[in-house]
C-alpha atoms as a PDB file:
ATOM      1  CA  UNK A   1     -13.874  35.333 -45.380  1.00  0.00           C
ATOM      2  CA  UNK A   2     -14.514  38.972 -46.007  1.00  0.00           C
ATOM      3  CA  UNK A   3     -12.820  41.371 -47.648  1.00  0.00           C
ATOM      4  CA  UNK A   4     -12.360  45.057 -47.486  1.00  0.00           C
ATOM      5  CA  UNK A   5     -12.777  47.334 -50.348  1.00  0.00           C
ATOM      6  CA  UNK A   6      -9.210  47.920 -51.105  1.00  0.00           C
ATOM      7  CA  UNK A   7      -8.634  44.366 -51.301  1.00  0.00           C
ATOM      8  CA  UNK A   8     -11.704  43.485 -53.702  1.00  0.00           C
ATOM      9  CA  UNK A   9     -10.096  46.673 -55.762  1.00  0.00           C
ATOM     10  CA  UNK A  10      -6.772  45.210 -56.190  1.00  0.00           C
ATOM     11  CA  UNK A  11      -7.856  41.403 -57.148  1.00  0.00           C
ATOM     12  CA  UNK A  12      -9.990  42.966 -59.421  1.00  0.00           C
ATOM     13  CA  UNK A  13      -7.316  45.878 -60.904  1.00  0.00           C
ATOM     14  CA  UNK A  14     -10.033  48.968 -60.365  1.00  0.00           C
ATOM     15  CA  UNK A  15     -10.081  51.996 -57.812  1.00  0.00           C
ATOM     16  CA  UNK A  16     -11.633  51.267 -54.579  1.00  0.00           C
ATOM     17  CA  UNK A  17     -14.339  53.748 -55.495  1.00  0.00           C
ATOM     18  CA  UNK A  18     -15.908  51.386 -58.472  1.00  0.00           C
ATOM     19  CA  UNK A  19     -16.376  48.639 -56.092  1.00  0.00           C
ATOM     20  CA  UNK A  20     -18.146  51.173 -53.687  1.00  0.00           C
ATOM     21  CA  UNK A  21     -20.473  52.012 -56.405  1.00  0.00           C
ATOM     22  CA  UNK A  22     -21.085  48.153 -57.415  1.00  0.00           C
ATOM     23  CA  UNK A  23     -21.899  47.335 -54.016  1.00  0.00           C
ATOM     24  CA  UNK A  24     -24.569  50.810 -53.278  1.00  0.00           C
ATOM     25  CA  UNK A  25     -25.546  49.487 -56.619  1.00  0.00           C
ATOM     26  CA  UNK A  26     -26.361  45.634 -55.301  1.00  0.00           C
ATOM     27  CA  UNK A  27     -23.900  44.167 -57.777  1.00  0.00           C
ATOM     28  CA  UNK A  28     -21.638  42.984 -55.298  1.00  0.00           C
ATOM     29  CA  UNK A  29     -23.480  41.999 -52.081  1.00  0.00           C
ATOM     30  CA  UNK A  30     -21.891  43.486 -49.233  1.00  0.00           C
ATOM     31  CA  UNK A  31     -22.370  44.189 -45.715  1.00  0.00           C
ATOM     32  CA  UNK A  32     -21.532  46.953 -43.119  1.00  0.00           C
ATOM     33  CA  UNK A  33     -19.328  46.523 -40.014  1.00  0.00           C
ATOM     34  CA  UNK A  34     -19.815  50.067 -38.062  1.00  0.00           C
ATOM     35  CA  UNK A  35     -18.948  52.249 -41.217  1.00  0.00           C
ATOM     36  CA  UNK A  36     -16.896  49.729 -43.300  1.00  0.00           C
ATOM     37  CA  UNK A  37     -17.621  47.887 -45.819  1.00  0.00           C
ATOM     38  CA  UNK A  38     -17.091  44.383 -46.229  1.00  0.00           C
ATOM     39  CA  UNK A  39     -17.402  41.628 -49.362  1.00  0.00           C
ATOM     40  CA  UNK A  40     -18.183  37.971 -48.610  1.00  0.00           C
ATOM     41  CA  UNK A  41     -15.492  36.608 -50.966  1.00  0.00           C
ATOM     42  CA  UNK A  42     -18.202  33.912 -51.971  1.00  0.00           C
ATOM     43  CA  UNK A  43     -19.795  36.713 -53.179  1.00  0.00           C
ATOM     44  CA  UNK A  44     -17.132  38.362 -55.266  1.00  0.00           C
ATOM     45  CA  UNK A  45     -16.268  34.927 -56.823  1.00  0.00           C
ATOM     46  CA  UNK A  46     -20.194  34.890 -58.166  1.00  0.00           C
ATOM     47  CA  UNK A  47     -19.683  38.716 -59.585  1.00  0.00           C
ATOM     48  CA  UNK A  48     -16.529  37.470 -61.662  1.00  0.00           C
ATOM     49  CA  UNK A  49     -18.488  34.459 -62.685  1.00  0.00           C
ATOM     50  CA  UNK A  50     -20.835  36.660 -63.878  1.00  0.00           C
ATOM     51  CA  UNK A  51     -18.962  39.167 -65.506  1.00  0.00           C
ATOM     52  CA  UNK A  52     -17.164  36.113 -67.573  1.00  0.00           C
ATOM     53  CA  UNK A  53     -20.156  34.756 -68.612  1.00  0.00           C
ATOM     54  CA  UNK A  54     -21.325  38.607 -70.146  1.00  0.00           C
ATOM     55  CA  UNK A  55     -17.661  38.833 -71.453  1.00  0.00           C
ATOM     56  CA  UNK A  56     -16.226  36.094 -72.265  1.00  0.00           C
ATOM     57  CA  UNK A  57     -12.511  35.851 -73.522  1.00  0.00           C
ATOM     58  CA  UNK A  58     -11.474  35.423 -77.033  1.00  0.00           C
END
């Protein structure tokens, strides 16, 4: 499934425009449909992995 900006934002409680600048950044794979943006959520499940492993809770 893949997932629109907006929607990555919400799960992830930031403004749309952070996940734009994780994905120009490669952080969050992505891919282009015509001039939107779109987030395997595969891929968004291995960028929260990540970011728990960095910061884990206490």
């Amino acid at each position: 499934m893949y997932l629109r900006l907006r929607e990555v934002a919400e799960r992830l409680n930031v403004h749309r425009n952070t996940i734009q600048t994780l994905c120009e950044r490669g952080e969050i794979p992505a891919i282009k449909v015509g001039s939107q943006t779109r987030i395997p959520e595969e891929e968004l499940n291995k960028y929260i992995e990540r970011q728990q492993k960095n910061f884990p809770a206490k």
